[in-house]
Each structure stands twice: as C-alpha cells, then as structure tokens.
N, C-alpha and C. Protein backbone atom coordinates (compact mmCIF):
# COMPACT_ATOMS: atom_id res chain seq x y z
N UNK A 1 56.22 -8.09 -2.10
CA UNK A 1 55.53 -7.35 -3.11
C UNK A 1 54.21 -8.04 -3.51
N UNK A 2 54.17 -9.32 -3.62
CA UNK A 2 53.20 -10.06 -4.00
C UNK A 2 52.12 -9.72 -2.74
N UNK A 3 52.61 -9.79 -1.84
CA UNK A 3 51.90 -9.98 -0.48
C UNK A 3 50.93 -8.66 -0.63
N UNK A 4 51.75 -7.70 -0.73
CA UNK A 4 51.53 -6.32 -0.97
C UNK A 4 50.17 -5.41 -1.73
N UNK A 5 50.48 -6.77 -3.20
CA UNK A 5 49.03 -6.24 -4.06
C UNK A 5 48.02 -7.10 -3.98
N UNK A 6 48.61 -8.66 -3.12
CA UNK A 6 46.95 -9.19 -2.73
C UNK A 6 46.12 -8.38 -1.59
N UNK A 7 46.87 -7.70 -0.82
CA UNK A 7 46.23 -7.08 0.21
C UNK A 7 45.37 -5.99 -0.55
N UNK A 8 46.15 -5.40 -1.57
CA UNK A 8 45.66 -4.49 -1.65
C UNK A 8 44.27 -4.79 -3.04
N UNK A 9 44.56 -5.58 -3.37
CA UNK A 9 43.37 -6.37 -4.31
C UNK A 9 42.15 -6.79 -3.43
N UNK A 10 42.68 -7.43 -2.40
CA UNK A 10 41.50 -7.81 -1.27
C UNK A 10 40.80 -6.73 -0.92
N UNK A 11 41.35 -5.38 -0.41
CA UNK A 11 40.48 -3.90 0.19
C UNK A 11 39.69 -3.65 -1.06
N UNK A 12 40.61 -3.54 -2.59
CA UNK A 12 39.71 -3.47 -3.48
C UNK A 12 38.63 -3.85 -3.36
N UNK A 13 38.52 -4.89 -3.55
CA UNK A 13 37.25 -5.96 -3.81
C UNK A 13 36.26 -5.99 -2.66
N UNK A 14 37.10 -5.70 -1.36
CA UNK A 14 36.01 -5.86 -0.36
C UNK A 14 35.06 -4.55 -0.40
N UNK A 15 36.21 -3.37 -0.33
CA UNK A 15 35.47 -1.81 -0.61
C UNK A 15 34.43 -1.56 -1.65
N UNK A 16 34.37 -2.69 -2.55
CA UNK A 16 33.48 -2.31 -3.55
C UNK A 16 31.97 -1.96 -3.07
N UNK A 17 30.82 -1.59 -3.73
CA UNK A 17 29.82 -0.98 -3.37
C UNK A 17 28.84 -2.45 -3.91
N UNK A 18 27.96 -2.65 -3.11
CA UNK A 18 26.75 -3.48 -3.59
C UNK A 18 26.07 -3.62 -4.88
N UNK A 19 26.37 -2.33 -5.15
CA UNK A 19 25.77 -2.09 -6.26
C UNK A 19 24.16 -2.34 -6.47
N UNK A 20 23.39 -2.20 -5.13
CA UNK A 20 21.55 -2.96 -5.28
C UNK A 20 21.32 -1.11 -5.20
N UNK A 21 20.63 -1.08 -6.91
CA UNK A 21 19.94 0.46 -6.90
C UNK A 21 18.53 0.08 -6.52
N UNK A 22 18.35 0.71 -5.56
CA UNK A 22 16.93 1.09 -4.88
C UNK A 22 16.35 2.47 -4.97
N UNK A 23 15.03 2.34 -5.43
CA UNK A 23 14.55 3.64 -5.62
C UNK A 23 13.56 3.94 -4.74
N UNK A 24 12.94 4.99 -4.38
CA UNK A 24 11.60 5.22 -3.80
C UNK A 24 10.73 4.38 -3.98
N UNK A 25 10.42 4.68 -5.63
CA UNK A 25 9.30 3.88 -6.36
C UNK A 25 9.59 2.36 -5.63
N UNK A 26 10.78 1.99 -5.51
CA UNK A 26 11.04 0.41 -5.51
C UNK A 26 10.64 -0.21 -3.71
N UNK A 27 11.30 0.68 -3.13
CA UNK A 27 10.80 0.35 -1.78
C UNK A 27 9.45 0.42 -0.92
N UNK A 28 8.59 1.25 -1.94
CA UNK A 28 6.95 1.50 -1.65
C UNK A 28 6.55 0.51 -2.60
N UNK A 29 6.83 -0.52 -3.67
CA UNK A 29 5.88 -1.14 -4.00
C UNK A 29 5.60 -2.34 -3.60
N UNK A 30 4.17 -2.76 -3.59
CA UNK A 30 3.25 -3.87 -2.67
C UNK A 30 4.60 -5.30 -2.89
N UNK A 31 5.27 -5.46 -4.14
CA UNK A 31 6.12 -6.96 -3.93
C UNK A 31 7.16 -6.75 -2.87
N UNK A 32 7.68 -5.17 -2.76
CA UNK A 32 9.02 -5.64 -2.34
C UNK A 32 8.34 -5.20 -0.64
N UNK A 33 7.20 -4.33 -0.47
CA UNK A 33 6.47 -4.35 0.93
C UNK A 33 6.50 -6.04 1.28
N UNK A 34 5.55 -6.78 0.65
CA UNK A 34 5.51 -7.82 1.13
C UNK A 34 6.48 -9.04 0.94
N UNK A 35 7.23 -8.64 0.04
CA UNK A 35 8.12 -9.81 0.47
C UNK A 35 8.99 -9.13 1.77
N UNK A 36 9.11 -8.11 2.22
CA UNK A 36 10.13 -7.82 2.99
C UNK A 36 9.31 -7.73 4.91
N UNK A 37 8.54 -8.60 4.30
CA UNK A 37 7.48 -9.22 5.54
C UNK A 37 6.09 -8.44 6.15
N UNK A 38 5.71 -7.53 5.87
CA UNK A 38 4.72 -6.59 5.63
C UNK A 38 3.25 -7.37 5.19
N UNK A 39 2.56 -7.15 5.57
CA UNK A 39 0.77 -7.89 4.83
C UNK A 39 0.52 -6.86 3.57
N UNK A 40 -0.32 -7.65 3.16
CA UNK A 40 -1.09 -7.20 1.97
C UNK A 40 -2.15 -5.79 2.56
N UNK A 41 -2.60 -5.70 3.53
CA UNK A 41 -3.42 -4.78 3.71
C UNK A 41 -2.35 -3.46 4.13
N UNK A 42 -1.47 -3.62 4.60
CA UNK A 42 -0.08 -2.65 4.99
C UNK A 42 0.40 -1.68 3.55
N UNK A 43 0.68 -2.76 2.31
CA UNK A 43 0.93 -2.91 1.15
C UNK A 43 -0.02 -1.68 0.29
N UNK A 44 -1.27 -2.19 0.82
CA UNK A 44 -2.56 -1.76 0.11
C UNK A 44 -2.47 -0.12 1.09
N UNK A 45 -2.20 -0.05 2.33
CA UNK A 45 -2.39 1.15 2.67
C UNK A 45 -1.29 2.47 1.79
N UNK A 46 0.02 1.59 1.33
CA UNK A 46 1.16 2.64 1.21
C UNK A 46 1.08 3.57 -0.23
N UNK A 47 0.11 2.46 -0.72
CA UNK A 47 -0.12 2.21 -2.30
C UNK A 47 -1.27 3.15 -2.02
N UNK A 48 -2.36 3.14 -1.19
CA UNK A 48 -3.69 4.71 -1.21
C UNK A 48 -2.74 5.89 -0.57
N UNK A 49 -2.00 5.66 0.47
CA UNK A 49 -1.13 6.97 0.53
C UNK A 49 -0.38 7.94 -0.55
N UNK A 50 0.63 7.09 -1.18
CA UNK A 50 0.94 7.71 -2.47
C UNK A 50 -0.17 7.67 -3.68
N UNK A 51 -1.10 7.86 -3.85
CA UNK A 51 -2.16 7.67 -4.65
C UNK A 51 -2.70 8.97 -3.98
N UNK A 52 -3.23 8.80 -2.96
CA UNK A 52 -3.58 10.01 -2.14
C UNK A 52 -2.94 11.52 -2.00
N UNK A 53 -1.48 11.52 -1.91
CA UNK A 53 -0.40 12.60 -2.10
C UNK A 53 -0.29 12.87 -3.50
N UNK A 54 -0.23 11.83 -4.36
CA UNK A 54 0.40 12.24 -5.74
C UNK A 54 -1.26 12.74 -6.62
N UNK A 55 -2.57 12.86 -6.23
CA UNK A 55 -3.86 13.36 -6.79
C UNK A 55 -4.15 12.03 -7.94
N UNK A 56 -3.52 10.89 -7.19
CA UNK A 56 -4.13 9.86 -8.36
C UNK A 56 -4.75 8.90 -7.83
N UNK A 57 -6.58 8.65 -8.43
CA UNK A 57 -7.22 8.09 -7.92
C UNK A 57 -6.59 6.26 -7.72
N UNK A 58 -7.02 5.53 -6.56
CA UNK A 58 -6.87 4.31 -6.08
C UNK A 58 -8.11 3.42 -5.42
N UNK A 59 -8.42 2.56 -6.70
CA UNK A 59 -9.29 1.25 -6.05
C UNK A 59 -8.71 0.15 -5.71
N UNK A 60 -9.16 -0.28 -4.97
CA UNK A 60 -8.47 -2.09 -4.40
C UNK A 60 -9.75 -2.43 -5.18
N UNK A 61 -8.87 -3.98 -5.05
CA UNK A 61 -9.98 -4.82 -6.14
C UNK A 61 -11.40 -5.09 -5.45
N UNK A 62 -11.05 -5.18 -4.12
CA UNK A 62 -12.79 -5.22 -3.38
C UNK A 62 -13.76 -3.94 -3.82
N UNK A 63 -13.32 -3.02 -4.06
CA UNK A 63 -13.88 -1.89 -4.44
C UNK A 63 -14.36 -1.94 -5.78
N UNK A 64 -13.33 -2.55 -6.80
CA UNK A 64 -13.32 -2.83 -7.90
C UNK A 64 -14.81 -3.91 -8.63
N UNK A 65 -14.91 -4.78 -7.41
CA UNK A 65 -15.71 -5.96 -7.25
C UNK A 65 -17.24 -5.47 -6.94
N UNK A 66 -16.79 -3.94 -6.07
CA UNK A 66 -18.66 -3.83 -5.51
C UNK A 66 -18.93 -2.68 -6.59
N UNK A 67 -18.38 -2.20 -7.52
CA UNK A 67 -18.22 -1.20 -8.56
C UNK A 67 -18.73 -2.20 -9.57
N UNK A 68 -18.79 -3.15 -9.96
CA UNK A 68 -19.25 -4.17 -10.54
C UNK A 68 -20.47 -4.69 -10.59
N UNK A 69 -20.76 -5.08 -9.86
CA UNK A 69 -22.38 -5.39 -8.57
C UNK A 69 -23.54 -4.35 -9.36
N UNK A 70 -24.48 -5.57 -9.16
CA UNK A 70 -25.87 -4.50 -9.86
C UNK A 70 -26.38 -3.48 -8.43
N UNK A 71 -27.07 -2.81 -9.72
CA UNK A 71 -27.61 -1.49 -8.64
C UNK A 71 -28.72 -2.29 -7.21
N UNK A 72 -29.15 -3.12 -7.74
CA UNK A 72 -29.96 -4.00 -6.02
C UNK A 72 -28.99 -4.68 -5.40
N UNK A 73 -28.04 -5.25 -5.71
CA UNK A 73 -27.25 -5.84 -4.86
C UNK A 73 -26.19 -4.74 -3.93
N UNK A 74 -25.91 -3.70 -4.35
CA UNK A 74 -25.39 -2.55 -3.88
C UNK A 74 -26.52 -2.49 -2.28
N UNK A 75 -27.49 -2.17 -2.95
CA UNK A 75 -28.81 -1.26 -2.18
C UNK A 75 -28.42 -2.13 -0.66
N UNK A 76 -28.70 -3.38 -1.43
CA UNK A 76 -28.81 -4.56 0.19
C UNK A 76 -28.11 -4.23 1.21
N UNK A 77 -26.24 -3.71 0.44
CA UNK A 77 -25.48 -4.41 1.01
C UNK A 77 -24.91 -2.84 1.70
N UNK A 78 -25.57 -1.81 1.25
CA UNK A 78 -25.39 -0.73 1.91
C UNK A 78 -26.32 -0.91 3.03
N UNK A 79 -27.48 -1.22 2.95
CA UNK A 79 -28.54 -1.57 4.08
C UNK A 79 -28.41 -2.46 5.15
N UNK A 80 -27.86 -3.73 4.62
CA UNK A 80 -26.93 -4.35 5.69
C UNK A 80 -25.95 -3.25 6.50
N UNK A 81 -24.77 -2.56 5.74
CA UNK A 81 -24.01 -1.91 6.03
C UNK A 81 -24.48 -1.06 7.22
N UNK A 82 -25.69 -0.04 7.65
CA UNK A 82 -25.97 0.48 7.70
C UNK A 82 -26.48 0.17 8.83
N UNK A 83 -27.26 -0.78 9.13
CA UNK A 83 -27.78 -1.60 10.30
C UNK A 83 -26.86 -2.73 10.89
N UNK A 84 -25.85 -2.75 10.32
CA UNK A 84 -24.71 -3.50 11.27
C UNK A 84 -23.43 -2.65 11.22
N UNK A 85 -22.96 -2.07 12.36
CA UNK A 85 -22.17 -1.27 12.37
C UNK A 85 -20.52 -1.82 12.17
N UNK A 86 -20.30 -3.37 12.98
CA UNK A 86 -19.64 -4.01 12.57
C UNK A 86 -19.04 -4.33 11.51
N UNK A 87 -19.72 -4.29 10.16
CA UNK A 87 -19.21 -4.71 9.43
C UNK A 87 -18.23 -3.75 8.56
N UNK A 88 -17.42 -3.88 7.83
CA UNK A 88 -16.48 -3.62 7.30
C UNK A 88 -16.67 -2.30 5.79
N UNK A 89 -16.74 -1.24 5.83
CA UNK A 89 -17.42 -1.03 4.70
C UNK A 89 -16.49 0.42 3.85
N UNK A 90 -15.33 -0.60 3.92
CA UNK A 90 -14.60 -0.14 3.27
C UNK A 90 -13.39 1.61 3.54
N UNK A 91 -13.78 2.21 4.42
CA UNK A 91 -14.03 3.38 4.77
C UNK A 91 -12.53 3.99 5.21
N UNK A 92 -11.95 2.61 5.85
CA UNK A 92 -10.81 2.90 6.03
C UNK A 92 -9.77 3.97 4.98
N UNK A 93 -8.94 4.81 5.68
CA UNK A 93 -8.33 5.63 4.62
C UNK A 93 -8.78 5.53 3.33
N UNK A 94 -10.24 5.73 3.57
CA UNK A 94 -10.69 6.11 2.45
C UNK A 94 -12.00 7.11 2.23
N UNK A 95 -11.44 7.86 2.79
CA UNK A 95 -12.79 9.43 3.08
C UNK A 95 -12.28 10.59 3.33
N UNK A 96 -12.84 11.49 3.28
CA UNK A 96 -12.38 12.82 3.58
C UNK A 96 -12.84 13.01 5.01
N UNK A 97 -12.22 13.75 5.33
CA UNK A 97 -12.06 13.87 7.07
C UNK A 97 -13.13 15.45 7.70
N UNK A 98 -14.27 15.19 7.98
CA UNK A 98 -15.33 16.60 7.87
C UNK A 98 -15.34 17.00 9.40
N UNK A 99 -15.48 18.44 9.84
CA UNK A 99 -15.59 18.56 11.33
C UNK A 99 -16.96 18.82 11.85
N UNK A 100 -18.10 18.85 10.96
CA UNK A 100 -19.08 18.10 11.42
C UNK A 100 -19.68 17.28 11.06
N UNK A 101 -20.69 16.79 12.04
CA UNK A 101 -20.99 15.37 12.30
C UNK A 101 -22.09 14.98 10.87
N UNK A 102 -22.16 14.18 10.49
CA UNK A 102 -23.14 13.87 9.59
C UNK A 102 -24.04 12.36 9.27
N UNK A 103 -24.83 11.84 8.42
CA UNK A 103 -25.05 10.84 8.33
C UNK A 103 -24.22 9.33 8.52
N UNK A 104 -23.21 9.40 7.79
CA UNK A 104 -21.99 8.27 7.70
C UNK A 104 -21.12 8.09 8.78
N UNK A 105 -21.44 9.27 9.60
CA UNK A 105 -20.58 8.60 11.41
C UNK A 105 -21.23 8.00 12.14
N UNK A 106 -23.09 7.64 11.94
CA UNK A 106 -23.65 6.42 12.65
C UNK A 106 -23.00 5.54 12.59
C-alpha cells in the first residue's frame, strides 16, 4: 500500500505542468530575443515588425541620435550618404516599398 501511493505521488509530481507562462508579448521582446541567443540587430528587427503591424511608430536610438543632430550636421551626412553608396543609412526595414523608380534607389 505504501508502495502504492509513493508511486502514485511520484506520477503526481512528475505530471505536474512547468508552470513558465509565456506570452506573445514575452517571447518577441528584445531581453528574452537576446538572451535566448539572437543579436541585438535581430531583436531590433522584431521590435520594427510589430511596431510596423500594430500602426505604432518605432525609432532605434541611432535614429534617435541623428533626430538630435543640428540641421548642418544632418546636411553633411546625408551628402556623404549620397555619394557613398556603401554606407549604411539606415533604410533597412525602414521605408515604404514604391514600384517606381525614384531618387533614393541611387
């Protein structure tokens, strides 16, 4: 009998549920993206996606930083931008998608 209700105490206990509530919200945000081995720029994309779907605007702090910047230091750095195609200028999932061609696809 004894034997009986440790067994059956043991299925108890093993059957129990984890109990880790995970939500949407919880698995799209940038800590648990990156702690769960993901980069920061991965992080940063999931975070403009739902920002993007849900109609709510999203700056990263680099954006945040050139939003800051005086109106000549802008000018330069669009002009740089502009004459070096290389460089980085932010653009990524972050534009509207047009089917014709215009200035900003040089």
């Amino acid at each position: 009998m004894k034997k009986e209700l440790l067994i059956i105490g043991l299925l108890a206990f093993v059957t129990l549920p984890a109990c880790a509530e995970l939500t949407t919200a919880d698995t799209s945000s940038p800590e648990y993206l990156i702690n769960g081995g993901y980069s920061a720029i991965s992080s940063e994309m999931a975070q403009r996606s739902k920002g993007f779907v849900n109609g709510v605007p999203y700056t990263s702090a680099a954006e945040q930083q050139y939003q800051e910047r005086p109106i000549w230091e802008k000018l330069m750095i669009r002009t740089h931008q502009y004459f070096d195609p290389a460089d980085d200028q932010d653009t990524f999932m972050n534009h509207d998608i047009q089917i014709s061609p215009s200035v900003n696809d040089l």
